[in-house]
N, C-alpha and C. Protein backbone atom coordinates (compact mmCIF):
# COMPACT_ATOMS: atom_id res chain seq x y z
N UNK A 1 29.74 47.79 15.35
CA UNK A 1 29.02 47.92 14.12
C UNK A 1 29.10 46.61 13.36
N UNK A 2 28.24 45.98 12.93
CA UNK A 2 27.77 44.95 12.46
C UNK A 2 28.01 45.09 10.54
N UNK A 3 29.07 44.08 10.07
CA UNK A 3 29.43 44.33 8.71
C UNK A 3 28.51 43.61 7.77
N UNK A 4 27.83 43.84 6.70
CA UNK A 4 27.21 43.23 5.94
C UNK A 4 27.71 42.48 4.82
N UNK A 5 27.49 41.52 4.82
CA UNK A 5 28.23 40.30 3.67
C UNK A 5 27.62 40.72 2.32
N UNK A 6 28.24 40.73 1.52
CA UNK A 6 27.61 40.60 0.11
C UNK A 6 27.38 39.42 -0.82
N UNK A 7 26.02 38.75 -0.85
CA UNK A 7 25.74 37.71 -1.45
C UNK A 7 25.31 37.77 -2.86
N UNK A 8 25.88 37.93 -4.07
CA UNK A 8 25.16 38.49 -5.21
C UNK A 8 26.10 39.60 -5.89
N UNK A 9 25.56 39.57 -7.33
CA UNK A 9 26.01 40.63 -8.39
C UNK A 9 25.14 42.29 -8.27
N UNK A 10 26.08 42.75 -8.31
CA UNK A 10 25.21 44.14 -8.25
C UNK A 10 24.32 44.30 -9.93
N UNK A 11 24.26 45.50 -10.25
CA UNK A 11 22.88 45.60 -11.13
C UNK A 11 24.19 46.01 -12.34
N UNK A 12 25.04 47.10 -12.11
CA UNK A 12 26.01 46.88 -12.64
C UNK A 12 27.29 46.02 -13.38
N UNK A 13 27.04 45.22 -12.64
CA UNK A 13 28.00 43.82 -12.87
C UNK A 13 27.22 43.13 -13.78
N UNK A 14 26.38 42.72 -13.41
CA UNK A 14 25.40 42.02 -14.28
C UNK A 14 25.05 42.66 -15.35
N UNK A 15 25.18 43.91 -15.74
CA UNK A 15 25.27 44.36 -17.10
C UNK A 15 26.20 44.70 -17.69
N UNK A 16 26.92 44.11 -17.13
CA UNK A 16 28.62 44.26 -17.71
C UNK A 16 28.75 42.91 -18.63
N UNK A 17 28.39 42.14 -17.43
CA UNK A 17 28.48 40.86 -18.15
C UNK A 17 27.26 40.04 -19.11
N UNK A 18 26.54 41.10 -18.89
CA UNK A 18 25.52 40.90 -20.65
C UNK A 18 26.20 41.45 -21.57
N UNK A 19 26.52 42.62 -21.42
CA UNK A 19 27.39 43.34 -22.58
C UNK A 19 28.57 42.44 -22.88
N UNK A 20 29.48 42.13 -22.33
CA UNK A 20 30.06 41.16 -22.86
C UNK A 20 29.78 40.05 -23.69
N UNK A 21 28.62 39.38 -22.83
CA UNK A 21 28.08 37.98 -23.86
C UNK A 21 27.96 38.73 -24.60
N UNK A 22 27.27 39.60 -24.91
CA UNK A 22 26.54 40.11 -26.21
C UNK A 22 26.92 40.58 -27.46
N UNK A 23 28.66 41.01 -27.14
CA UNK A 23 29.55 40.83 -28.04
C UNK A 23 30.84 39.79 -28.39
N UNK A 24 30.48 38.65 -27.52
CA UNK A 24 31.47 37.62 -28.09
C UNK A 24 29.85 37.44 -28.92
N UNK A 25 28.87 37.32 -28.68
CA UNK A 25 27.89 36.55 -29.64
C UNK A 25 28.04 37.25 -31.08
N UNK A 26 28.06 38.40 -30.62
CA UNK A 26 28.22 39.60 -32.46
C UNK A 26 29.26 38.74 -32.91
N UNK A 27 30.27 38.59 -32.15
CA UNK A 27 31.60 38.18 -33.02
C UNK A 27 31.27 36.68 -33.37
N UNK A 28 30.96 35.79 -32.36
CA UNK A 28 30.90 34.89 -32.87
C UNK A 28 30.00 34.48 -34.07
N UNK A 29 29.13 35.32 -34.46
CA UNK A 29 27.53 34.85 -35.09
C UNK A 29 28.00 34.48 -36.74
N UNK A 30 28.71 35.54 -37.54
CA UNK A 30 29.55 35.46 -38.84
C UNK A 30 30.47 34.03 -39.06
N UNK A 31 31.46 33.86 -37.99
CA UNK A 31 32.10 32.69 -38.05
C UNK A 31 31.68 31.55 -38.28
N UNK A 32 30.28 31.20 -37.44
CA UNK A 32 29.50 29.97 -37.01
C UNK A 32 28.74 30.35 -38.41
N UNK A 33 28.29 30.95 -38.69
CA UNK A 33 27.77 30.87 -40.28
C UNK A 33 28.18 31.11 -41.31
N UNK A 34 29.99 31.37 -41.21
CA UNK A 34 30.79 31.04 -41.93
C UNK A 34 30.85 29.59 -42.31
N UNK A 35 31.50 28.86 -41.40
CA UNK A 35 31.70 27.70 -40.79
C UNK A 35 30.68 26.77 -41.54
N UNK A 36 29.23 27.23 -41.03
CA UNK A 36 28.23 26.16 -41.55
C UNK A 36 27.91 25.86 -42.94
N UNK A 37 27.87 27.36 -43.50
CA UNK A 37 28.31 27.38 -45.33
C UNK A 37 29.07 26.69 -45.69
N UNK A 38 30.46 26.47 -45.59
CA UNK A 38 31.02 25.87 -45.87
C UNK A 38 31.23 24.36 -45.81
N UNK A 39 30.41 23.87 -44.64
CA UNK A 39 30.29 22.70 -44.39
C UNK A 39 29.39 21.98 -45.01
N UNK A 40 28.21 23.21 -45.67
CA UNK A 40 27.37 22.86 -46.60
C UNK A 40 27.44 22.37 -48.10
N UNK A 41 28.62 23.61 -48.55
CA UNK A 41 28.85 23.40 -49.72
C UNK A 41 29.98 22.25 -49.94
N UNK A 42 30.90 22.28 -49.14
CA UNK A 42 31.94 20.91 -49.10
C UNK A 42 31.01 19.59 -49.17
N UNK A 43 30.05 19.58 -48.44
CA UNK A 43 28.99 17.95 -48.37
C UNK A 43 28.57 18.23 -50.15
N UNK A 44 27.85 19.07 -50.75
CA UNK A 44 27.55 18.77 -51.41
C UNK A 44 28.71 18.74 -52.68
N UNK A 45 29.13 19.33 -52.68
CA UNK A 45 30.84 18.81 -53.55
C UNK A 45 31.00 17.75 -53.54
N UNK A 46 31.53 17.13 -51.86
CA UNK A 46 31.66 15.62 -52.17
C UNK A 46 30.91 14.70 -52.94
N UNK A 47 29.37 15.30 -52.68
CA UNK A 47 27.89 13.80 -53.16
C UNK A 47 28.20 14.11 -54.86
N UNK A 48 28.22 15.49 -55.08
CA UNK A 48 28.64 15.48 -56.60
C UNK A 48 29.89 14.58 -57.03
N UNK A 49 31.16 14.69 -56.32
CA UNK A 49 32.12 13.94 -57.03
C UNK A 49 31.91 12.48 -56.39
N UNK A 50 30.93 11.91 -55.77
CA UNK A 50 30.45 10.50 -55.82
C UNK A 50 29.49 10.05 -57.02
N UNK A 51 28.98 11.08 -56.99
CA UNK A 51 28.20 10.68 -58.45
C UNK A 51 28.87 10.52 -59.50
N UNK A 52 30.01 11.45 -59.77
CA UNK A 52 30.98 11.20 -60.85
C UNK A 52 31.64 10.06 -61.02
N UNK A 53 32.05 9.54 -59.54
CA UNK A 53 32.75 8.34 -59.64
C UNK A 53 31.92 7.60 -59.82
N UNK A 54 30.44 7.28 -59.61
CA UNK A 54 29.92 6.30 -59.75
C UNK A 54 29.38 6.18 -61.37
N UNK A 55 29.35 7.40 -61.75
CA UNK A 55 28.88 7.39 -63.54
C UNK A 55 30.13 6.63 -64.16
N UNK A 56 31.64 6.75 -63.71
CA UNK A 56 32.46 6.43 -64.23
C UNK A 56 32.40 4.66 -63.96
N UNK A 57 32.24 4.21 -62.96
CA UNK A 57 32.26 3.06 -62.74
C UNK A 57 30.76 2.19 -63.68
N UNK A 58 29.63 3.07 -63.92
CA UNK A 58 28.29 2.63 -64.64
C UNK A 58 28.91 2.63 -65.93
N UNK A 59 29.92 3.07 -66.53
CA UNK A 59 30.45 3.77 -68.09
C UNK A 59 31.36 1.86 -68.11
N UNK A 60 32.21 1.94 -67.00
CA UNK A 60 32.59 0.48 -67.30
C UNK A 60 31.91 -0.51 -67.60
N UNK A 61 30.84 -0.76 -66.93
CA UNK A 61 29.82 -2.05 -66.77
C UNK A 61 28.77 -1.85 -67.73
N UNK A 62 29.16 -0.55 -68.43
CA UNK A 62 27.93 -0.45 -69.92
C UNK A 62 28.55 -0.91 -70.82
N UNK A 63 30.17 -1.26 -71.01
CA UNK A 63 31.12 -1.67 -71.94
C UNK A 63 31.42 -3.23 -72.36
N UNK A 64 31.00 -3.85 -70.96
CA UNK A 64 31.07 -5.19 -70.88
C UNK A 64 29.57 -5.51 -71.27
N UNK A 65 28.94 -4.76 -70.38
CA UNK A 65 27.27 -5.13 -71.63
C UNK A 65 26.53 -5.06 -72.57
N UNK A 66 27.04 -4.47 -74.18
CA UNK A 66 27.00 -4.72 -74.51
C UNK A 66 25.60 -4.12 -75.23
N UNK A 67 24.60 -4.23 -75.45
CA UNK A 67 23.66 -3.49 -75.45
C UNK A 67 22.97 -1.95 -75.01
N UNK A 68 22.46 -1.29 -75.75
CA UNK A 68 22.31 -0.07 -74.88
C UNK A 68 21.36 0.73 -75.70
N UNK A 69 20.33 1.57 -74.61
CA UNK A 69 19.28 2.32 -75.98
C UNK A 69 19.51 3.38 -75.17
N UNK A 70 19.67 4.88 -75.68
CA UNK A 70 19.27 5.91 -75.69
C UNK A 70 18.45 6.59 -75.03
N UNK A 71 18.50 7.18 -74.08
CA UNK A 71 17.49 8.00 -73.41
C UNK A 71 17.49 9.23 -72.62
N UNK A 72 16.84 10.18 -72.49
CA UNK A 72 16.99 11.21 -72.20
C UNK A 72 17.60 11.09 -70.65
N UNK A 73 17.67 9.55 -70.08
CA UNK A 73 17.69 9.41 -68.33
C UNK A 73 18.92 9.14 -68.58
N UNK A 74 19.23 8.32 -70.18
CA UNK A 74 20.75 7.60 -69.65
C UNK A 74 21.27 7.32 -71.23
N UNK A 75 22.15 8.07 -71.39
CA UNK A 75 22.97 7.61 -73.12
C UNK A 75 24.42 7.44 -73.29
N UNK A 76 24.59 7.06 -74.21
CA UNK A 76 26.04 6.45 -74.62
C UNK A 76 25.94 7.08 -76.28
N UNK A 77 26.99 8.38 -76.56
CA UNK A 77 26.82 8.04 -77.58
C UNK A 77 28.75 7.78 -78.22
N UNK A 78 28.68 7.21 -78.71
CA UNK A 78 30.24 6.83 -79.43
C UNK A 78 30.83 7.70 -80.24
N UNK A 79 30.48 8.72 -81.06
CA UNK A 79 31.39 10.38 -81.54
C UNK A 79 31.36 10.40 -81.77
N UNK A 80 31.45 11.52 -80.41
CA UNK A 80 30.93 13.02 -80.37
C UNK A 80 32.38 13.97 -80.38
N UNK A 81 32.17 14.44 -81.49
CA UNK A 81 33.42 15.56 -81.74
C UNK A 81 33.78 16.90 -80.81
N UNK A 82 35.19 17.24 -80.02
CA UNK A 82 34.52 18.36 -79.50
C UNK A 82 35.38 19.17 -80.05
N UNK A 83 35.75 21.11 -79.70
CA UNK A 83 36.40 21.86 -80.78
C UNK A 83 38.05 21.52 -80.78
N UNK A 84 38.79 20.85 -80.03
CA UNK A 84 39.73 20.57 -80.20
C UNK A 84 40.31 19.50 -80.93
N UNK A 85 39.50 19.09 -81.69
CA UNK A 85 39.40 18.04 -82.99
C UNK A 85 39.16 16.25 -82.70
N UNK A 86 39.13 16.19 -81.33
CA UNK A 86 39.19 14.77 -81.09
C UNK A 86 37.96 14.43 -80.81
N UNK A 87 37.53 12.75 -81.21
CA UNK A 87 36.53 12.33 -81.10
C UNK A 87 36.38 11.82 -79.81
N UNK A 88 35.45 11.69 -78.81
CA UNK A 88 35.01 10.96 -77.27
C UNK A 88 33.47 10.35 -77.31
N UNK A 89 33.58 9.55 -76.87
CA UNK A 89 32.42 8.77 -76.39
C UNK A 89 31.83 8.94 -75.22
N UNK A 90 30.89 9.76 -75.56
CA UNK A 90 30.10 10.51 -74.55
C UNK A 90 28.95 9.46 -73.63
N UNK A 91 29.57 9.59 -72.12
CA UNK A 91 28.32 9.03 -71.46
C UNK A 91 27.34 9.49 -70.36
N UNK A 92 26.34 9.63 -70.25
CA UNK A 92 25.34 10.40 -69.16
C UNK A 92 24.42 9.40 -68.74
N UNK A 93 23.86 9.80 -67.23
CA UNK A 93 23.14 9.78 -66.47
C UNK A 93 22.71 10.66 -65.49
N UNK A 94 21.20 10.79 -65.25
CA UNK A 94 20.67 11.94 -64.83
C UNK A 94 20.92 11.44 -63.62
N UNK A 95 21.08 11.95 -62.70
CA UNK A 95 20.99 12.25 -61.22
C UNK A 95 19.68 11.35 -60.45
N UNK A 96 18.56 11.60 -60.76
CA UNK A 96 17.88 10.68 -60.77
C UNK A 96 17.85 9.21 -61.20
N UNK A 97 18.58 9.00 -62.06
CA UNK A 97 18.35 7.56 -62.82
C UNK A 97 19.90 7.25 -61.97
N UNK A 98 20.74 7.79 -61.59
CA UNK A 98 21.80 7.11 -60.76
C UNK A 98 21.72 7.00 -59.17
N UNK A 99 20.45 7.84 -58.38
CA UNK A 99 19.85 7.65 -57.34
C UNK A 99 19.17 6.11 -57.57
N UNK A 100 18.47 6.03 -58.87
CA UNK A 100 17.82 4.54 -58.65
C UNK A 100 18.39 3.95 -58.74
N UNK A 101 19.50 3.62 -60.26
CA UNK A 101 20.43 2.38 -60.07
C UNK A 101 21.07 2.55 -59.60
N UNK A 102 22.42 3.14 -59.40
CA UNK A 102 23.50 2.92 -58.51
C UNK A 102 23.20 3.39 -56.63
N UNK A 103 23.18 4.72 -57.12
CA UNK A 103 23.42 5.39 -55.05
C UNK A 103 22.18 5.11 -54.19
N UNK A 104 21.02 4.76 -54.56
CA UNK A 104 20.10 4.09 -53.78
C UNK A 104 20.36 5.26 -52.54
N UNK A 105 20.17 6.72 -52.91
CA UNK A 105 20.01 7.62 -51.67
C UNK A 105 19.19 7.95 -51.39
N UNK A 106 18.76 7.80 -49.83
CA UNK A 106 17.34 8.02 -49.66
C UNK A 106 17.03 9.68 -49.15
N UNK A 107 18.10 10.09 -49.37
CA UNK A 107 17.74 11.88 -48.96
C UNK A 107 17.87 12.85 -50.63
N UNK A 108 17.07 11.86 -51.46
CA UNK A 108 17.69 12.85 -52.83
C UNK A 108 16.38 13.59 -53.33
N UNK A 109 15.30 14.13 -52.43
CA UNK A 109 14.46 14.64 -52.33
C UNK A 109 15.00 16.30 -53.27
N UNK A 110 15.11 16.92 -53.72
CA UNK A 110 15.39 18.12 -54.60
C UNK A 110 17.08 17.90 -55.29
N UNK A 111 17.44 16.95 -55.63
CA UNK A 111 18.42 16.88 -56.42
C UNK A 111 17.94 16.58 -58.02
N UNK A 112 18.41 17.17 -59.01
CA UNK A 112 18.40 17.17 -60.18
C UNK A 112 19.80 17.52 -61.15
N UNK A 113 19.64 17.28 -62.26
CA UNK A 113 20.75 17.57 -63.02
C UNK A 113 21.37 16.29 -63.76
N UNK A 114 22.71 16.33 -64.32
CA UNK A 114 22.60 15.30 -65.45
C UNK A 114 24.36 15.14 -64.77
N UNK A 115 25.10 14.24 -65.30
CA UNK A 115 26.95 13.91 -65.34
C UNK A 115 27.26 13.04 -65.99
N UNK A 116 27.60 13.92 -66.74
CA UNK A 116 28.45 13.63 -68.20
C UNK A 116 30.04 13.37 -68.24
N UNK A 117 29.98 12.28 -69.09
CA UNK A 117 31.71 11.77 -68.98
C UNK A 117 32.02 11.82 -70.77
N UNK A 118 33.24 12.20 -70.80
CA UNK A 118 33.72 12.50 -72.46
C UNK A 118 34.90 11.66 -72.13
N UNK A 119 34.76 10.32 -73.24
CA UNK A 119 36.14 9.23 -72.87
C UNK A 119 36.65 9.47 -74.56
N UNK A 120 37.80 9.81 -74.84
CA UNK A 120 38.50 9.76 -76.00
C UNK A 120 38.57 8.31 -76.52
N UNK A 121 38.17 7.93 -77.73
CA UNK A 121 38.21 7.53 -78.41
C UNK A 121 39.54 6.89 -78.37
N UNK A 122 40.68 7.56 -78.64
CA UNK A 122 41.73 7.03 -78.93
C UNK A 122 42.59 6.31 -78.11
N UNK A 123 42.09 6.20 -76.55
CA UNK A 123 42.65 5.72 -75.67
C UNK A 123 41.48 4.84 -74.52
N UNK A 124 42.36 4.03 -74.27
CA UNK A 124 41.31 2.78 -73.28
C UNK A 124 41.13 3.18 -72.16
N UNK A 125 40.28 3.07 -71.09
CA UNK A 125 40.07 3.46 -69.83
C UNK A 125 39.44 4.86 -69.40
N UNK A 126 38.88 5.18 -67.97
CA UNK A 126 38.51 6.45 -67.93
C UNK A 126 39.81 7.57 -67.37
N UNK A 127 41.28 7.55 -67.46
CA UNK A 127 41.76 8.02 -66.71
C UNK A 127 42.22 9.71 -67.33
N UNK A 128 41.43 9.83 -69.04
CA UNK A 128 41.40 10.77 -69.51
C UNK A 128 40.09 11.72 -69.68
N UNK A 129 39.10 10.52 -69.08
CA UNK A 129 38.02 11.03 -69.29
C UNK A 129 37.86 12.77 -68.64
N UNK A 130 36.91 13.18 -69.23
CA UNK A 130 36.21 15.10 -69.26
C UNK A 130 35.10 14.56 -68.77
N UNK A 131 34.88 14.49 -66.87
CA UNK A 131 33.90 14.40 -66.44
C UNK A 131 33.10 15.33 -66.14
N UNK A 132 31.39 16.08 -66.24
CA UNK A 132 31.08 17.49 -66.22
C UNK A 132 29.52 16.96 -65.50
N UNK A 133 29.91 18.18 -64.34
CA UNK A 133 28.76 17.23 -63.27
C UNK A 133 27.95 18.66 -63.34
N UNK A 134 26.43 18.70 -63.53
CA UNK A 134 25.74 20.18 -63.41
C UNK A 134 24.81 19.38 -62.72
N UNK A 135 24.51 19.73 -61.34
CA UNK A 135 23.49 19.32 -60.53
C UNK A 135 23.17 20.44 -59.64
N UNK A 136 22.03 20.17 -58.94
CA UNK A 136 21.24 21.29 -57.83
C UNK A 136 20.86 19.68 -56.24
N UNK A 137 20.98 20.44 -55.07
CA UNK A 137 20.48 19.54 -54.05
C UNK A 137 19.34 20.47 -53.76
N UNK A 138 18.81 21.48 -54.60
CA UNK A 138 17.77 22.41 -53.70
C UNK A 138 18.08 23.59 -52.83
N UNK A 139 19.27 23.31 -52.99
CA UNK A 139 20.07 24.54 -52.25
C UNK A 139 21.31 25.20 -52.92
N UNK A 140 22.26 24.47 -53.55
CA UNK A 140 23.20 25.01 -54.63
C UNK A 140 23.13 24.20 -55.75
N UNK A 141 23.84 25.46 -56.84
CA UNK A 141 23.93 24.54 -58.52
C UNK A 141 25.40 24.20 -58.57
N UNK A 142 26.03 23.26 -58.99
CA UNK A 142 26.95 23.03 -59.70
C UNK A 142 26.64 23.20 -61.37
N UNK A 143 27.28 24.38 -62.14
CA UNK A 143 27.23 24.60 -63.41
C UNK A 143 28.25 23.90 -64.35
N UNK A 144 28.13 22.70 -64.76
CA UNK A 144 29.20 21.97 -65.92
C UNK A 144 30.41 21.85 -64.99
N UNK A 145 30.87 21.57 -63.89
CA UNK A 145 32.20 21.71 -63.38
C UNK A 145 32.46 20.46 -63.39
N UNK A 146 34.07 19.97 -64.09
CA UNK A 146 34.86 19.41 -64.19
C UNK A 146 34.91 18.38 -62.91
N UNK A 147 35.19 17.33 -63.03
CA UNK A 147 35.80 16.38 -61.93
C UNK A 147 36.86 16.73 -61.12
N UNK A 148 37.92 17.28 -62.22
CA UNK A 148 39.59 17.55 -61.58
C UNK A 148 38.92 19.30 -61.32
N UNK A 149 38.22 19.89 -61.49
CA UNK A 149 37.89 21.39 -60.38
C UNK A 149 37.32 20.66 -59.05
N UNK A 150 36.51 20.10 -59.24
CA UNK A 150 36.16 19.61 -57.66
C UNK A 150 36.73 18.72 -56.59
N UNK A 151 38.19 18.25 -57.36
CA UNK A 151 38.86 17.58 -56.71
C UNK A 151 39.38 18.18 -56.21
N UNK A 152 40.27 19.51 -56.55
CA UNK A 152 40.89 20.45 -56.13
C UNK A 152 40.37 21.94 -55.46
N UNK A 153 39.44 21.66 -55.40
CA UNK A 153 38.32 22.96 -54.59
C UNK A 153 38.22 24.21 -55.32
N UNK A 154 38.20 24.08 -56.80
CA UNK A 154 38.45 25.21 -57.46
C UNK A 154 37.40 26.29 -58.02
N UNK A 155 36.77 25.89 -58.16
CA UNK A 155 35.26 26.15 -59.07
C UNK A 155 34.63 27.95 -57.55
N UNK A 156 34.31 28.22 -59.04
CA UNK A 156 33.62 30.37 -58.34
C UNK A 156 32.51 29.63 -58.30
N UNK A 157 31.98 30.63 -57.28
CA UNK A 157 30.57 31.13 -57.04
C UNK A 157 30.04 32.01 -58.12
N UNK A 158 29.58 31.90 -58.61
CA UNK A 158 29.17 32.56 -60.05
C UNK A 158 28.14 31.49 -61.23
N UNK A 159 27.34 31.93 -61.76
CA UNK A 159 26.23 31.59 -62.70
C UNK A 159 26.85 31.29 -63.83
N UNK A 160 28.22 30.81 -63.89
CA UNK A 160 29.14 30.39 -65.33
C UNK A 160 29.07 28.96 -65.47
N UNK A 161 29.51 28.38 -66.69
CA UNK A 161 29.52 27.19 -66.59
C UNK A 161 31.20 27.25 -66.05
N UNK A 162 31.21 26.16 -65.14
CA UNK A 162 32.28 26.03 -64.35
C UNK A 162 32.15 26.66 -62.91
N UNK A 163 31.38 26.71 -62.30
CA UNK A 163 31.02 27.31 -61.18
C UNK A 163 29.81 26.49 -60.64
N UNK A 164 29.55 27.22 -59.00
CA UNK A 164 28.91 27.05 -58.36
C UNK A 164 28.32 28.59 -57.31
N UNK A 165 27.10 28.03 -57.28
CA UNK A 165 25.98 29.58 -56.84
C UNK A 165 24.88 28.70 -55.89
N UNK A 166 24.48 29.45 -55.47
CA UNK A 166 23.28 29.00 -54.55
C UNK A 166 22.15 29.26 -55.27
N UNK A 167 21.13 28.32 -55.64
CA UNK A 167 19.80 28.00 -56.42
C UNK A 167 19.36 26.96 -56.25
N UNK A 168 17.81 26.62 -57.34
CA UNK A 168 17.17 25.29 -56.77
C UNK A 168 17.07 24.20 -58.44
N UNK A 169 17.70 25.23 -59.55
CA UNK A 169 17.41 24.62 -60.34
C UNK A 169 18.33 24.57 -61.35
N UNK A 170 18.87 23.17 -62.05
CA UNK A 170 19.86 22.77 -62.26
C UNK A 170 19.45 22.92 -63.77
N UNK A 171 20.78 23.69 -64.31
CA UNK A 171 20.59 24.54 -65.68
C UNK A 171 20.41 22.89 -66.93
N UNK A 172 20.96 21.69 -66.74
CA UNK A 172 20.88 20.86 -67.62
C UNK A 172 20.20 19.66 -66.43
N UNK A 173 18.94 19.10 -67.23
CA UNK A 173 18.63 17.98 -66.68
C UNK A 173 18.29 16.69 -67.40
N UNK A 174 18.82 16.97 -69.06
CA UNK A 174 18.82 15.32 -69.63
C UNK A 174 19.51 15.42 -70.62
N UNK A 175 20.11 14.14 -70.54
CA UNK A 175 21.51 13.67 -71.25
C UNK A 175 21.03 14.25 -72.77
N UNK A 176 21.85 13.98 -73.63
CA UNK A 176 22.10 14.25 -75.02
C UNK A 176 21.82 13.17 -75.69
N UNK A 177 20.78 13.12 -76.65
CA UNK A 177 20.73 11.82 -77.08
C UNK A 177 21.20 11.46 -78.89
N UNK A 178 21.59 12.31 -79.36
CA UNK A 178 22.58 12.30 -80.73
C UNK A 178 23.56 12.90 -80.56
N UNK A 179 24.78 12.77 -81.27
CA UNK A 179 26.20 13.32 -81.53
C UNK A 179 26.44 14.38 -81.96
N UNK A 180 25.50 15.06 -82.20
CA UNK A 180 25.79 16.51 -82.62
C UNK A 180 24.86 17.55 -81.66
N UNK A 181 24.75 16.97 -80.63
CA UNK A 181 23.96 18.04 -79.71
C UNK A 181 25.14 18.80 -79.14
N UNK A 182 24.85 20.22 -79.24
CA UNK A 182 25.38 21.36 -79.46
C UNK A 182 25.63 21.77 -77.85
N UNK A 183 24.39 21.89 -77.31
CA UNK A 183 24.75 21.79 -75.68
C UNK A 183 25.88 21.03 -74.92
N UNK A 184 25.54 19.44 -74.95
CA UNK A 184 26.42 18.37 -74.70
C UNK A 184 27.81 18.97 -74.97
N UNK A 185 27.99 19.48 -76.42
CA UNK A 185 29.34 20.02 -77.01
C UNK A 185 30.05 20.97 -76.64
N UNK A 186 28.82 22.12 -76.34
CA UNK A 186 29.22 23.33 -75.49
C UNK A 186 30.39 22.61 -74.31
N UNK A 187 29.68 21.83 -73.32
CA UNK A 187 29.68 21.90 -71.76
C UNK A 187 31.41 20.79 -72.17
N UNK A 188 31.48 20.14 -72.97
CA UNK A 188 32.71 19.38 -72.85
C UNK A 188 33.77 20.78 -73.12
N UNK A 189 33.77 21.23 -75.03
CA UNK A 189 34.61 22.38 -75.11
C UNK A 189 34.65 23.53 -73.57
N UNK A 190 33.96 23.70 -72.96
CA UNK A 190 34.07 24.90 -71.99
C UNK A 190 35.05 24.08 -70.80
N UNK A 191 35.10 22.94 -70.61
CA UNK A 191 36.31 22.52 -69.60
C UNK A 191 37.16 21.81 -70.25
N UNK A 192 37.32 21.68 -71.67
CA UNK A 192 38.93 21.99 -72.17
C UNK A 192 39.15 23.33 -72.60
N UNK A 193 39.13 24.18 -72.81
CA UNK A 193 39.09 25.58 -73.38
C UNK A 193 38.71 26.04 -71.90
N UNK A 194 38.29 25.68 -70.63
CA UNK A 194 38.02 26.59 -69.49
C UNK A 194 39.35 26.58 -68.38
N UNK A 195 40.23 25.16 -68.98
CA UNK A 195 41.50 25.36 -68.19
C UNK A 195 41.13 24.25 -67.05
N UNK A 196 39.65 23.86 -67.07
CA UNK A 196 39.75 23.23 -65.99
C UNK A 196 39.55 21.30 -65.70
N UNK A 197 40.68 21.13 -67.22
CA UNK A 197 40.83 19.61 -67.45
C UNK A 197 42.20 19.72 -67.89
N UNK A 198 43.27 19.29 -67.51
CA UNK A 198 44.41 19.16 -67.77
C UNK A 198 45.07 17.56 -67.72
């Protein structure tokens, strides 16, 4: 009697081993778009706290120059009171106007929003400054969050100021251009009073 070799998966086997793929894929599918979220929102964290650093470094080189006008793209104003009684010298630039002068980025196609720096008065340098970055890339908002929250990965998902949510449109998009703008005032008091400037 003549034995027959078996070359091949039976019909069984082979649906064993679909069923299998088919649930490492279930399992895997959450992770990998865990994973990618996060890789999303970390990039744009970082480009925000580059912008910060770079408003801070534009805040120096506006000090040595000396001149300066007012504008809804880009202001300086010298104090601005906030509720904890001290005076700061408030400085902004929109997101846009620091794509042209400083970051020269060529992917800033749906970014908007403004970053604001509050330098006390009473002391030299930015190393006290209340930096408050509210921007959108078209895909998430940063709401008023602090420099030192985004250094430290702190900031909710939530529609608060001090947070971050997924949207396309960035709740502040031009600087403050007098000392008693109430907004501007809001967004400094809410990250000393929010805990998240120490």
């Amino acid at each position: 009697m003549k034995r027959l070799d078996s070359k091949g998966f039976t019909l069984i086997e082979l649906l064993a081993v679909i069923v299998i793929l088919a649930l490492l894929v279930l399992i895997a599918i959450p992770n990998v778009s865990n994973l990618i979220s996060r890789a999303t929102t970390g990039a744009f964290v970082t480009e925000a706290t580059e912008y910060a650093k770079v408003l801070e470094q534009d805040y120096l080189l506006s000090q040595i120059g000396g001149s300066f006008t007012n504008s809804s793209e880009k202001s300086l104003l010298k104090n601005v009171r906030l509720s904890n009684g001290n005076s700061y010298t408030y400085y902004c630039m929109t997101i846009e106007q620091l794509n042209k002068d400083q970051m020269n980025k060529s992917n800033s196609a749906g970014y908007a929003g403004v970053v604001e720096a509050f330098y006390p008065n009473s002391t030299v340098g930015t190393s006290n400054a209340i930096t408050v970055v509210t921007m959108t890339n078209g895909s998430y908002v940063l709401n008023s969050v602090s420099l030192t929250t985004l250094a430290e990965n702190a900031y909710q998902n939530q529609e608060v100021i001090g947070g971050m949510y997924a949207g396309t449109e960035s709740p502040v998009v031009a600087c403050a251009t007098d000392e008693d703008n109430s907004d501007a005032i809001e967004r400094g008091d809410a990250i000393i009073n929010g805990g998240q400037f120490r």
